[in-house]
PDB file of N, CA and C in Angstrom:
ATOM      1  N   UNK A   1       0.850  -1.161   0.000  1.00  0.00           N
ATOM      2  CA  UNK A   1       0.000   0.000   0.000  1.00  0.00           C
ATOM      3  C   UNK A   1       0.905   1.235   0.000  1.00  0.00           C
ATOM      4  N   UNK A   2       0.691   2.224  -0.454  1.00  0.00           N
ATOM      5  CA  UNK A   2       1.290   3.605  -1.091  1.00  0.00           C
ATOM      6  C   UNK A   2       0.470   4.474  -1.045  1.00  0.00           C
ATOM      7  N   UNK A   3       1.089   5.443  -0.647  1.00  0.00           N
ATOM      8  CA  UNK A   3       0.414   7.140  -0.653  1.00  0.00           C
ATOM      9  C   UNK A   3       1.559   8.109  -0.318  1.00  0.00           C
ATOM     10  N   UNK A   4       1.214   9.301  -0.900  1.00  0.00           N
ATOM     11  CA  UNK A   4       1.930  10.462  -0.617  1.00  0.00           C
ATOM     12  C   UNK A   4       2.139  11.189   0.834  1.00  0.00           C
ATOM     13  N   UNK A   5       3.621  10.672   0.764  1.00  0.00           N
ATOM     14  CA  UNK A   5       4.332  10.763   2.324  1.00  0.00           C
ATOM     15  C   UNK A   5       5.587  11.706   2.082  1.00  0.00           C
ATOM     16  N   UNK A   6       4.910  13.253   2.826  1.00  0.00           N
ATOM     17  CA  UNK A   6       5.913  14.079   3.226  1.00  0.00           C
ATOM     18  C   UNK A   6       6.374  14.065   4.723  1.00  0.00           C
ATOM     19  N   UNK A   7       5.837  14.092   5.168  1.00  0.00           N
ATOM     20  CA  UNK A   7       5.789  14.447   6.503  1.00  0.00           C
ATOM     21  C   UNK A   7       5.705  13.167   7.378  1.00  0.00           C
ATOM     22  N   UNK A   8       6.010  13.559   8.758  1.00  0.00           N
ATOM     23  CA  UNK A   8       5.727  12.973   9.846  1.00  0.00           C
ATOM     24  C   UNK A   8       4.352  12.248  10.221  1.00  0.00           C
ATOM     25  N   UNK A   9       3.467  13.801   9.819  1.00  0.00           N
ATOM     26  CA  UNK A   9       2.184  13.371   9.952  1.00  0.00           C
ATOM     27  C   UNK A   9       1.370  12.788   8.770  1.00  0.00           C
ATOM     28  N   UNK A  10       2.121  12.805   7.611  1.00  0.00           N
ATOM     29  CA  UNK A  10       1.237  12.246   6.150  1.00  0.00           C
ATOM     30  C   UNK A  10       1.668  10.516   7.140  1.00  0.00           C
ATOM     31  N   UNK A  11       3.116  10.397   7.612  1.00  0.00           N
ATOM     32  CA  UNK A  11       2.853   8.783   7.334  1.00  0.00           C
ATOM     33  C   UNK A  11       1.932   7.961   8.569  1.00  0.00           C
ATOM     34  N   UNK A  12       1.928   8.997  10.030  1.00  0.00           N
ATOM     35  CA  UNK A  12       0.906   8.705  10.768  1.00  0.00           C
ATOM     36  C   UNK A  12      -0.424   8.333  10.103  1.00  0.00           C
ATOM     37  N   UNK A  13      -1.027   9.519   9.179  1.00  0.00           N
ATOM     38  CA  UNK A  13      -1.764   8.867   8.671  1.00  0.00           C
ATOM     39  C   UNK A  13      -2.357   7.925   7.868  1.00  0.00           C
ATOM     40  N   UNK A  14      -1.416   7.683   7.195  1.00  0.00           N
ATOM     41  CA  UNK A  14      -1.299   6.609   6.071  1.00  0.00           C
ATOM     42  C   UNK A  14      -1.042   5.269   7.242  1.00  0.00           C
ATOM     43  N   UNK A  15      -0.114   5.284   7.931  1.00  0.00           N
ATOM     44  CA  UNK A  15      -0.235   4.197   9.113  1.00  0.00           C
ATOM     45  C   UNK A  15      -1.906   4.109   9.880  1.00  0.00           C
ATOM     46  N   UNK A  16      -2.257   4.697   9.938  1.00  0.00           N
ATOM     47  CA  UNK A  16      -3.900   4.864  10.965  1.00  0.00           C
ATOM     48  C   UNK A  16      -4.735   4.183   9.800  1.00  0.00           C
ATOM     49  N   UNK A  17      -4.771   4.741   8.401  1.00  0.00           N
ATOM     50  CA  UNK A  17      -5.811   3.942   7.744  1.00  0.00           C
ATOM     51  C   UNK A  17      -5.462   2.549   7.041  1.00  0.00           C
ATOM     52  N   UNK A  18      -4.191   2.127   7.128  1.00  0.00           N
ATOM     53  CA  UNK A  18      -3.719   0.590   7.396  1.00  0.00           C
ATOM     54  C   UNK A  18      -3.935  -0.101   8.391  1.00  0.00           C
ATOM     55  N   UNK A  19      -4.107   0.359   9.713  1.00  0.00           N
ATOM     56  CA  UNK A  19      -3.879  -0.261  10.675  1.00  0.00           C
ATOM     57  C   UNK A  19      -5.513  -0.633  11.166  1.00  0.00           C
ATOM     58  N   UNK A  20      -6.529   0.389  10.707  1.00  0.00           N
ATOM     59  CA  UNK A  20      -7.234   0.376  10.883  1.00  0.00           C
ATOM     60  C   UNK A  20      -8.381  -0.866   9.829  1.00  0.00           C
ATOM     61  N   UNK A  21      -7.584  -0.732   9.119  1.00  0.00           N
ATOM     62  CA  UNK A  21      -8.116  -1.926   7.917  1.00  0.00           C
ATOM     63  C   UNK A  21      -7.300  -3.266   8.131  1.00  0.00           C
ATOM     64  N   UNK A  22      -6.467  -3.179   8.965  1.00  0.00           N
ATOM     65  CA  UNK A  22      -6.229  -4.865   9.508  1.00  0.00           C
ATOM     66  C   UNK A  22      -6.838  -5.090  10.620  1.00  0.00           C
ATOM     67  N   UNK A  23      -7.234  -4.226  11.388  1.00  0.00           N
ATOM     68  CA  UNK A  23      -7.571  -4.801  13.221  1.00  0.00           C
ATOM     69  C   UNK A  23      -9.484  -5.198  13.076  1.00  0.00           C
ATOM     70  N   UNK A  24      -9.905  -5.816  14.022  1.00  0.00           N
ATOM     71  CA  UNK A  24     -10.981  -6.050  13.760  1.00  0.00           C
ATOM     72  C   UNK A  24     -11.808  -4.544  14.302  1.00  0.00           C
ATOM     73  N   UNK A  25     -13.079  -5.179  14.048  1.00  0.00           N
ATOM     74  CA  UNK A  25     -13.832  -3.235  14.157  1.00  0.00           C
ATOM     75  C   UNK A  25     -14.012  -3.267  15.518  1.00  0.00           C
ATOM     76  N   UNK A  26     -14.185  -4.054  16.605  1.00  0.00           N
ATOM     77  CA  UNK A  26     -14.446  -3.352  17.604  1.00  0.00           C
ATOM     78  C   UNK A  26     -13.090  -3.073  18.471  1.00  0.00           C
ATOM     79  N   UNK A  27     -12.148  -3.128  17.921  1.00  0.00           N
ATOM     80  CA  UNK A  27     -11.080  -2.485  18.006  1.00  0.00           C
ATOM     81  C   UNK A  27     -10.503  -0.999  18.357  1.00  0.00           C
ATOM     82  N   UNK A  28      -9.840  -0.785  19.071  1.00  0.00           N
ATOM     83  CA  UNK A  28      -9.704   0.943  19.357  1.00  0.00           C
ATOM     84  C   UNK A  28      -8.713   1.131  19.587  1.00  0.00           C
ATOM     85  N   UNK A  29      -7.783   2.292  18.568  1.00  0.00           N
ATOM     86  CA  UNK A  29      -6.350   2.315  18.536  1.00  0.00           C
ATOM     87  C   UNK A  29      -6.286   4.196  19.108  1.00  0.00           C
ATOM     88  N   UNK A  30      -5.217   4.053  19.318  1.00  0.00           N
ATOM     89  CA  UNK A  30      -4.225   5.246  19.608  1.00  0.00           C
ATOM     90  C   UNK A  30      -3.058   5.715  19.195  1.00  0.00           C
ATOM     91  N   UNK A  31      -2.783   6.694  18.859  1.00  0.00           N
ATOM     92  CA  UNK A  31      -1.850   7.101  18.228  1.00  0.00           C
ATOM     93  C   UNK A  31      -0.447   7.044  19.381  1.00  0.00           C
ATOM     94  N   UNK A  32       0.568   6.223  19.749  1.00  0.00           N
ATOM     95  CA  UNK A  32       1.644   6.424  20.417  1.00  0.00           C
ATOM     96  C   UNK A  32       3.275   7.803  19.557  1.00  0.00           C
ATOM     97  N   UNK A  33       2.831   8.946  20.290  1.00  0.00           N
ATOM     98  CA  UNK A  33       3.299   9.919  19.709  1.00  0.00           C
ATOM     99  C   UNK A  33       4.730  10.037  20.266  1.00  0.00           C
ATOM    100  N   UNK A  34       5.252   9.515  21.103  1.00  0.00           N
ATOM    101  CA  UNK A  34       6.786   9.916  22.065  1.00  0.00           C
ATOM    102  C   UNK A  34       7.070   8.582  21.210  1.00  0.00           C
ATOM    103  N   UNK A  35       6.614   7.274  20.741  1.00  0.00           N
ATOM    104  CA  UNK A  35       7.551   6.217  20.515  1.00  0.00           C
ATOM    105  C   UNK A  35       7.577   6.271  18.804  1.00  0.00           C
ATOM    106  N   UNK A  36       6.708   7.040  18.235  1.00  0.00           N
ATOM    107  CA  UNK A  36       6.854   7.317  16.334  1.00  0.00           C
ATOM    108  C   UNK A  36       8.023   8.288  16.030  1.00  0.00           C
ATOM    109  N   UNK A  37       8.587   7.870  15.343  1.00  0.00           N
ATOM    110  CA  UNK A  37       9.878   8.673  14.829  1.00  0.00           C
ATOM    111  C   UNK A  37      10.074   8.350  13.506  1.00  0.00           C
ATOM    112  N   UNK A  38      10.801   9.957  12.935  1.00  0.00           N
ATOM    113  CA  UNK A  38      11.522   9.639  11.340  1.00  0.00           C
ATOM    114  C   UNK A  38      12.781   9.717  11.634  1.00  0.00           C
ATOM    115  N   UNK A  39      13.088   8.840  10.511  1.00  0.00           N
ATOM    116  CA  UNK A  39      14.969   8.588  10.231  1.00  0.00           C
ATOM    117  C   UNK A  39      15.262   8.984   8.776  1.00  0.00           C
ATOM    118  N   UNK A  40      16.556   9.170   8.282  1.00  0.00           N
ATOM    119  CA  UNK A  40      16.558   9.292   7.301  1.00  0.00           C
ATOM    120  C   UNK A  40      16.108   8.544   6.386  1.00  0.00           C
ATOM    121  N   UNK A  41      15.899   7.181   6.450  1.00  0.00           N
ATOM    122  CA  UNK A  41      15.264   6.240   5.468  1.00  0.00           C
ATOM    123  C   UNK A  41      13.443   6.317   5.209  1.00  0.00           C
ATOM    124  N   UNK A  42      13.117   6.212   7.045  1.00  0.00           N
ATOM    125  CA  UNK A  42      11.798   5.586   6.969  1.00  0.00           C
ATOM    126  C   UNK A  42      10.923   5.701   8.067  1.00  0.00           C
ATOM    127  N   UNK A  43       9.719   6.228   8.305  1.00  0.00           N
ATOM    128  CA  UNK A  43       9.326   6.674   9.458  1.00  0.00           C
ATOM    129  C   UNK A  43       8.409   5.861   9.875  1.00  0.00           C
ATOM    130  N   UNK A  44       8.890   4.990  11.394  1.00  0.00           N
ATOM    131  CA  UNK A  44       8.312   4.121  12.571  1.00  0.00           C
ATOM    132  C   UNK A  44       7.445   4.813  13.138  1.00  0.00           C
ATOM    133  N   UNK A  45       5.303   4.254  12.990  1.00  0.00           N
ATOM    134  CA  UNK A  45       4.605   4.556  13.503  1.00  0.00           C
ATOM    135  C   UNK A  45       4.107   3.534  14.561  1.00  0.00           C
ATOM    136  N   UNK A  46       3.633   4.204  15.999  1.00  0.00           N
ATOM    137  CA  UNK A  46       3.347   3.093  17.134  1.00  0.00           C
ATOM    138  C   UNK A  46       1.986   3.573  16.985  1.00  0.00           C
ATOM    139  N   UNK A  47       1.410   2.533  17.479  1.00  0.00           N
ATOM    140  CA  UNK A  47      -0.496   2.765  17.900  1.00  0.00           C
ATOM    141  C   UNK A  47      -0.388   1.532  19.085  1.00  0.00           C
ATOM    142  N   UNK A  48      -1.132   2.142  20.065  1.00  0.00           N
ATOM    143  CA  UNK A  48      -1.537   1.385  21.128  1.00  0.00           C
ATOM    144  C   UNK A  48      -3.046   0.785  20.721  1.00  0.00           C
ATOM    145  N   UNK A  49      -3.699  -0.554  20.831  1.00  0.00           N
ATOM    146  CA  UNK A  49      -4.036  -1.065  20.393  1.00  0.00           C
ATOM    147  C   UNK A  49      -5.130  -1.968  21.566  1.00  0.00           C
ATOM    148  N   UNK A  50      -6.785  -1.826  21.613  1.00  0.00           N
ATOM    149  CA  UNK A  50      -7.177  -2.641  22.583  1.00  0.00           C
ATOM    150  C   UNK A  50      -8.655  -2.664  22.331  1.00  0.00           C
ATOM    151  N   UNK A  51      -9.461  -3.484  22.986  1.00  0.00           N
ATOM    152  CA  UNK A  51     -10.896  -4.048  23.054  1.00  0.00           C
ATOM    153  C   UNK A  51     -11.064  -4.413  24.091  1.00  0.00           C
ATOM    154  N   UNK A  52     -12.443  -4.860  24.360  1.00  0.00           N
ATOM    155  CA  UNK A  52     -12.914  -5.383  26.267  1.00  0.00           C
ATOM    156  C   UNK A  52     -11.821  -6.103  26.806  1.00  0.00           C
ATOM    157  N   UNK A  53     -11.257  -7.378  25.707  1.00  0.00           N
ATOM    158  CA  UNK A  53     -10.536  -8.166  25.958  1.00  0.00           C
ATOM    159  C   UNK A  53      -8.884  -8.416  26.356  1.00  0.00           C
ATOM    160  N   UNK A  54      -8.014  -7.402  25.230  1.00  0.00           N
ATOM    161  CA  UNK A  54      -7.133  -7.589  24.389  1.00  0.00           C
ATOM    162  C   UNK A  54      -6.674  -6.431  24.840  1.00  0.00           C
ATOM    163  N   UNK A  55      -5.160  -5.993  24.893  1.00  0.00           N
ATOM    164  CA  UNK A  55      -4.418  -4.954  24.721  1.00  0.00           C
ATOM    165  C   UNK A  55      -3.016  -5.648  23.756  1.00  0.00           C
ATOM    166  N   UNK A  56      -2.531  -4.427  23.476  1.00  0.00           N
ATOM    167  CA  UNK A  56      -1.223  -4.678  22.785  1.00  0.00           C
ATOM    168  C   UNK A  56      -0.635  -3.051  21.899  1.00  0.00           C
ATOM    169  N   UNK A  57      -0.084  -3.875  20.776  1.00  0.00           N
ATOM    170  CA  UNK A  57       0.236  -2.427  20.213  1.00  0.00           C
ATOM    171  C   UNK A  57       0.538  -3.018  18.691  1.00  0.00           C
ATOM    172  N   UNK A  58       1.141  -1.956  17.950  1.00  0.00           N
ATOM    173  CA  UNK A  58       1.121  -1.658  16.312  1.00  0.00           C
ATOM    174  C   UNK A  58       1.903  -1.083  15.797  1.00  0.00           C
ATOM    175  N   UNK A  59       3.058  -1.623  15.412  1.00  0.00           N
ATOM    176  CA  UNK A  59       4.437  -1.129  14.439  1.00  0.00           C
ATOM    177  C   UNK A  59       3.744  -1.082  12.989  1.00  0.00           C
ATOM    178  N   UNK A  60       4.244   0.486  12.451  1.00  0.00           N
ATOM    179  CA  UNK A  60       4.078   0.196  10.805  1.00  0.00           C
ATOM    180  C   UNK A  60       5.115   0.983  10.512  1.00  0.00           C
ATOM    181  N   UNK A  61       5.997   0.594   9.481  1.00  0.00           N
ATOM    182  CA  UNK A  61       7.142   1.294   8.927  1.00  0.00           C
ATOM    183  C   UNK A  61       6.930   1.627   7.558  1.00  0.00           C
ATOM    184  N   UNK A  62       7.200   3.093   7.160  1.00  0.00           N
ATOM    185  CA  UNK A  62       6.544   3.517   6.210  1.00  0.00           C
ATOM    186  C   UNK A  62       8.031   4.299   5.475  1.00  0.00           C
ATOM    187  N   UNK A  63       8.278   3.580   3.996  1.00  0.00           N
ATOM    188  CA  UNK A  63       9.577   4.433   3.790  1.00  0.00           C
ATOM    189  C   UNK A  63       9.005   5.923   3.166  1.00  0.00           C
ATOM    190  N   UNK A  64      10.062   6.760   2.823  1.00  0.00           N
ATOM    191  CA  UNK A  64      10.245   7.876   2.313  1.00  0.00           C
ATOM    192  C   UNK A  64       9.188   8.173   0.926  1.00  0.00           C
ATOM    193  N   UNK A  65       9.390   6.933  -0.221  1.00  0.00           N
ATOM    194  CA  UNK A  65       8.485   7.411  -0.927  1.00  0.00           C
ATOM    195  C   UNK A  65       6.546   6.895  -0.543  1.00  0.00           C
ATOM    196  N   UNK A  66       6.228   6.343   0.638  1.00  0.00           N
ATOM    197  CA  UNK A  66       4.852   6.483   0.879  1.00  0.00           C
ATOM    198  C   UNK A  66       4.581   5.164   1.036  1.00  0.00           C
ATOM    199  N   UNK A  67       5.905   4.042   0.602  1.00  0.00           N
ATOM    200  CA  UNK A  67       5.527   2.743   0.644  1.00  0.00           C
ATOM    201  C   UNK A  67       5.765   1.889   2.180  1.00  0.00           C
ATOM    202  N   UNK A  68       4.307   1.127   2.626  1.00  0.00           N
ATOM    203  CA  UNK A  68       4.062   0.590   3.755  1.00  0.00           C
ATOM    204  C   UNK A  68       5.364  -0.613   3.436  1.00  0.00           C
ATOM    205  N   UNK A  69       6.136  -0.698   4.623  1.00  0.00           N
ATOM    206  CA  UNK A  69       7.294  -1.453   4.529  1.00  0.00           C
ATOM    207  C   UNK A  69       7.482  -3.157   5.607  1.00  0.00           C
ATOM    208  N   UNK A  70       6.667  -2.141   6.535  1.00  0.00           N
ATOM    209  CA  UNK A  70       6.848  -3.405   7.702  1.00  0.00           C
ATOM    210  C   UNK A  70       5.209  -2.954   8.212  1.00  0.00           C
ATOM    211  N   UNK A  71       4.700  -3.846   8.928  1.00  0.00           N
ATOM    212  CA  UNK A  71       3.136  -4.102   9.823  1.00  0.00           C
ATOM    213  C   UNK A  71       3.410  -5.350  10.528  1.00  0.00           C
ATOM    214  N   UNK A  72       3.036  -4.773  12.055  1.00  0.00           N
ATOM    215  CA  UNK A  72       3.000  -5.868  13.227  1.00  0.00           C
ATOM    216  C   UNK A  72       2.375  -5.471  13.802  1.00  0.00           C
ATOM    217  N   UNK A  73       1.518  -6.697  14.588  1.00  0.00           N
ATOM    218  CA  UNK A  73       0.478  -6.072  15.734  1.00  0.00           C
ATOM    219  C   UNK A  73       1.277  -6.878  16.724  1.00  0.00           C
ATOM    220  N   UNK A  74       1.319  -6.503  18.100  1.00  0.00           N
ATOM    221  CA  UNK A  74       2.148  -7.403  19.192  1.00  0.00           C
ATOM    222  C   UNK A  74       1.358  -7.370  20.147  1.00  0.00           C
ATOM    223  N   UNK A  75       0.834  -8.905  21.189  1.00  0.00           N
ATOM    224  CA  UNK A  75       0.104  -8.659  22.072  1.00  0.00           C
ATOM    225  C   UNK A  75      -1.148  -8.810  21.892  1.00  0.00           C
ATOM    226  N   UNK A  76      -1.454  -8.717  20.207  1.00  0.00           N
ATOM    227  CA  UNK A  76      -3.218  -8.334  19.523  1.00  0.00           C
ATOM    228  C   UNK A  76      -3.281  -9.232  18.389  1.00  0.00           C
ATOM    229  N   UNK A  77      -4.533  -9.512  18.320  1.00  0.00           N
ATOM    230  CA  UNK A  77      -5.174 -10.307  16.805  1.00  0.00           C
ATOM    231  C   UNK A  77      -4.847  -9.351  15.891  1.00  0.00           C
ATOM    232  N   UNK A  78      -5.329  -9.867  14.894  1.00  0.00           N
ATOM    233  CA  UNK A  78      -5.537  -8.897  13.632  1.00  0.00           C
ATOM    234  C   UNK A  78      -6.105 -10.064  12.665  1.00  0.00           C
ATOM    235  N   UNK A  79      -7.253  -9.450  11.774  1.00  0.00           N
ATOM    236  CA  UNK A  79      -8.100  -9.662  10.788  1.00  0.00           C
ATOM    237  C   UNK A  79      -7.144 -10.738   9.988  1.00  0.00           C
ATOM    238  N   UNK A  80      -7.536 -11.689   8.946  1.00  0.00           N
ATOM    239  CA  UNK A  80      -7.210 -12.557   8.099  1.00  0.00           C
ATOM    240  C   UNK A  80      -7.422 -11.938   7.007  1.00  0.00           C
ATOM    241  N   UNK A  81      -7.081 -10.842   6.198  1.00  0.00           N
ATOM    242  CA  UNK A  81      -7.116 -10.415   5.080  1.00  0.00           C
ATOM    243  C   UNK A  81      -6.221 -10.308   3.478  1.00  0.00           C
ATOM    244  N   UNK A  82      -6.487 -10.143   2.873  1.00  0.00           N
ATOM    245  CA  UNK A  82      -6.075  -9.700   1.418  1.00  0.00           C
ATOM    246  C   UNK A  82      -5.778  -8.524   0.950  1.00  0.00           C
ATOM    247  N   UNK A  83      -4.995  -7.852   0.489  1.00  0.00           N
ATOM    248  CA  UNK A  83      -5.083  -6.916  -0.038  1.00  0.00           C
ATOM    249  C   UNK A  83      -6.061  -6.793  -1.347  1.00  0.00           C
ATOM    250  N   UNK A  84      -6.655  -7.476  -1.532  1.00  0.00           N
ATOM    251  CA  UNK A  84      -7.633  -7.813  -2.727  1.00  0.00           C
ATOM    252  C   UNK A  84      -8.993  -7.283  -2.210  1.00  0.00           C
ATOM    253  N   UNK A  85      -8.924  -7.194  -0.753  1.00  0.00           N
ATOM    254  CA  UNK A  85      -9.824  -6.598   0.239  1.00  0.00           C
ATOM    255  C   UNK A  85      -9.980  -5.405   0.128  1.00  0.00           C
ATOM    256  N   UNK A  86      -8.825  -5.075   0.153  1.00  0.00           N
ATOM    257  CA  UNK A  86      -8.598  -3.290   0.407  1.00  0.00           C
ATOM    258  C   UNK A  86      -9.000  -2.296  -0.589  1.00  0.00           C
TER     259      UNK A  86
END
């Protein structure tokens, strides 16, 4: 998945509507803002991650030109999907 990534905050968001299309819906994420950082390559987004049940969290690594690089949920389910889905 790809989109136009300048910023810090373009890839937060581009991370939020990935992350949000793998977790199941009654799902409720947070943006972890002290642990997201850019590097010169590629900017590491955290989301804290939870339901009645479940806590955990949400790595997405997003390089420079907009392309989703890495996705992990730790601690949490996540949906059985396709990108054929998306």
């Amino acid at each position: 998945m790809q989109a136009n990534v300048d910023t810090l905050g373009d890839a937060m968001s581009h991370c939020r509507g990935y992350t949000r299309f793998m977790l199941p819906d009654e799902a409720r994420m947070s943006l972890d803002e002290l642990s997201s950082r850019e590097t010169p390559e590629y900017y590491d987004i955290f989301f804290d991650v939870s339901d009645a049940s479940e806590s955990g969290h949400a790595k997405c690594r997003v390089d420079k030109t907009g392309l989703i690089i890495f996705y992990q949920t730790y601690g949490y389910r996540q949906r059985s999907r396709s990108f054929a889905d998306f």
